[in-house]
C-alpha atoms as a PDB file:
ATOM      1  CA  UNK A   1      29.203  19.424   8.650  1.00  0.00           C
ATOM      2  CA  UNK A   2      32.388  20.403   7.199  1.00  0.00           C
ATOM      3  CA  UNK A   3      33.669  16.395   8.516  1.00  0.00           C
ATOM      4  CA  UNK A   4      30.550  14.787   6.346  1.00  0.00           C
ATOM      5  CA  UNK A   5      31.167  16.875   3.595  1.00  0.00           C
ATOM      6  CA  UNK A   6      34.964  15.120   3.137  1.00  0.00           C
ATOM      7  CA  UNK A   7      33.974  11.873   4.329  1.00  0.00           C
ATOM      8  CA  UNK A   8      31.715  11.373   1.441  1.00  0.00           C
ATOM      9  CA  UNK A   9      34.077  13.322  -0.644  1.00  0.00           C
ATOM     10  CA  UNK A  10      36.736  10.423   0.289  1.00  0.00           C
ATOM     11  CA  UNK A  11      33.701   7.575  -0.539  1.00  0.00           C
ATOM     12  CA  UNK A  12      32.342   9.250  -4.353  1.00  0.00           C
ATOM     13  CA  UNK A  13      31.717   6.357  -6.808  1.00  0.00           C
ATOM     14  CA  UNK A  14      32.101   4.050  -4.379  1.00  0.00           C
ATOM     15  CA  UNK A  15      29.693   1.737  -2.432  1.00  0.00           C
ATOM     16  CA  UNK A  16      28.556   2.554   0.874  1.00  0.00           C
ATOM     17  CA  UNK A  17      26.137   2.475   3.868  1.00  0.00           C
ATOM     18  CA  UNK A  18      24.430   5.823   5.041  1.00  0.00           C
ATOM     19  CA  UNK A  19      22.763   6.236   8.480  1.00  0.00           C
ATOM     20  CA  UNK A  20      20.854   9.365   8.903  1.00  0.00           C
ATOM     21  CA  UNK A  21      20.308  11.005  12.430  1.00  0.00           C
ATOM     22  CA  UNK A  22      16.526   9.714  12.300  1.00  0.00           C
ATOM     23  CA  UNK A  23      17.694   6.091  12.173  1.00  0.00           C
ATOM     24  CA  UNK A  24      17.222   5.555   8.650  1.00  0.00           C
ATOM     25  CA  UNK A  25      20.129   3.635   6.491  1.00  0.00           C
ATOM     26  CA  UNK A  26      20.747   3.313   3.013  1.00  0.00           C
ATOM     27  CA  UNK A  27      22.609   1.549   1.236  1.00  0.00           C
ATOM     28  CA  UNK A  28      24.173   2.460  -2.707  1.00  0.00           C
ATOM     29  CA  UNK A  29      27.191   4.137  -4.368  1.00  0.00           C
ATOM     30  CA  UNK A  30      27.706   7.899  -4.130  1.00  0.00           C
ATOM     31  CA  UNK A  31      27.587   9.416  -7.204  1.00  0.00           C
ATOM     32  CA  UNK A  32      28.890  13.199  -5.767  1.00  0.00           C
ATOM     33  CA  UNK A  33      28.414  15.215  -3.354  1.00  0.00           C
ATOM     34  CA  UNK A  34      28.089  19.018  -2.341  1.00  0.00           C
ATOM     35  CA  UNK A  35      28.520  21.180   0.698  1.00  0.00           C
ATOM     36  CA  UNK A  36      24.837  20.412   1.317  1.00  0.00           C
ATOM     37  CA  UNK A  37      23.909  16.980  -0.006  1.00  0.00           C
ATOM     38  CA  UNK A  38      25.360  13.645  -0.730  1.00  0.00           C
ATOM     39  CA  UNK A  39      23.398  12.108  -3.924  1.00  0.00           C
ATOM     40  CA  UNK A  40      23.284   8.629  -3.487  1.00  0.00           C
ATOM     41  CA  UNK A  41      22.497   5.996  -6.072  1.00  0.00           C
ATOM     42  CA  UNK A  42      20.169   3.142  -4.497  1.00  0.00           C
ATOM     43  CA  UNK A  43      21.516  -0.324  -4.792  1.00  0.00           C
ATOM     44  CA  UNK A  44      17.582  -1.308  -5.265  1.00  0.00           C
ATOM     45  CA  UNK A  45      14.013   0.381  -5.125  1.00  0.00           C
ATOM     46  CA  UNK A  46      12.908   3.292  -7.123  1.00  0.00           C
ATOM     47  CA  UNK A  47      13.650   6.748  -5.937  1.00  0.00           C
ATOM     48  CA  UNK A  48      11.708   9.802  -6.558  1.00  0.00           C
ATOM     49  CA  UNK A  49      13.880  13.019  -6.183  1.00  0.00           C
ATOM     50  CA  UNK A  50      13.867  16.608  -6.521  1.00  0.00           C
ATOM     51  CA  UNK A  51      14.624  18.171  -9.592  1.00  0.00           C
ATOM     52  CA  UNK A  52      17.516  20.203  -8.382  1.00  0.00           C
ATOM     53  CA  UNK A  53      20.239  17.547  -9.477  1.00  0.00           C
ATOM     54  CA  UNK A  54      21.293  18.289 -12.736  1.00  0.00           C
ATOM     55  CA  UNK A  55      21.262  14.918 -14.120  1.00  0.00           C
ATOM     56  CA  UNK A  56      19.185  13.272 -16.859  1.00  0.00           C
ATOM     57  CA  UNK A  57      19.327  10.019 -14.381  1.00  0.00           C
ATOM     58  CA  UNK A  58      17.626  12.094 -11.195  1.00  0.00           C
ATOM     59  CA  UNK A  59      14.768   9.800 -10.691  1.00  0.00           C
ATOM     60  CA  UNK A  60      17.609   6.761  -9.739  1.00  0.00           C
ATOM     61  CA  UNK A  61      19.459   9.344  -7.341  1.00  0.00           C
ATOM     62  CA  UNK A  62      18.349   9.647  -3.390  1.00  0.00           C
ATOM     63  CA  UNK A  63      19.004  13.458  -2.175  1.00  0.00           C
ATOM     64  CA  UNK A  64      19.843  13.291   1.299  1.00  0.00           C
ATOM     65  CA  UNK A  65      20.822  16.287   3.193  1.00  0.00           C
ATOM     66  CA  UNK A  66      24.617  16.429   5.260  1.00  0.00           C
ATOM     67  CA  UNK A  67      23.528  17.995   8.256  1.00  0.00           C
ATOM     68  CA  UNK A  68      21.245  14.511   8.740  1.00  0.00           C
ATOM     69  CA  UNK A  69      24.169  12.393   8.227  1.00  0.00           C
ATOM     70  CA  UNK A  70      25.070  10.409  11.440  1.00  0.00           C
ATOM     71  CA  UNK A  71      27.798   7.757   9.794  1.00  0.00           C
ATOM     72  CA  UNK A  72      29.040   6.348   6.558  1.00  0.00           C
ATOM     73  CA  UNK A  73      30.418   3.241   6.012  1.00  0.00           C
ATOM     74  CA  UNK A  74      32.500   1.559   2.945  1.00  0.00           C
ATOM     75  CA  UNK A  75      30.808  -1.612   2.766  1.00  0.00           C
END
């Protein structure tokens, strides 16, 4: 996990394509990350989100979990 964790480090504030272990993708710009979760900002859609991000913009940011993380790509 410790591999994720600096791989999306490495891709904050930029744009990007996620694929989780359950063959989901998604596609947006990282807008940070922590040693559990990358927060990802949807290039389209509306996202509904936990209220654990400390950010008045939550409801546009996608929690997802680094231990489901299978691959990121720049794109």
């Amino acid at each position: 996990m410790e591999e994720a964790y600096y791989n999306c480090l490495r891709c904050k504030n930029r744009r990007v394509r996620l694929l989780t272990t359950d063959g989901k993708h998604y596609v947006g710009t990282v807008v940070d990350v922590d040693y559990n979760n990358v927060y990802l900002r949807p290039d389209r859609g509306v996202v509904k989100t936990s209220a654990f991000y400390p950010n008045p913009y939550a409801a546009d940011i996608l929690t997802l979990s680094l231990f489901t993380l299978l691959a990121i790509a720049l794109i």
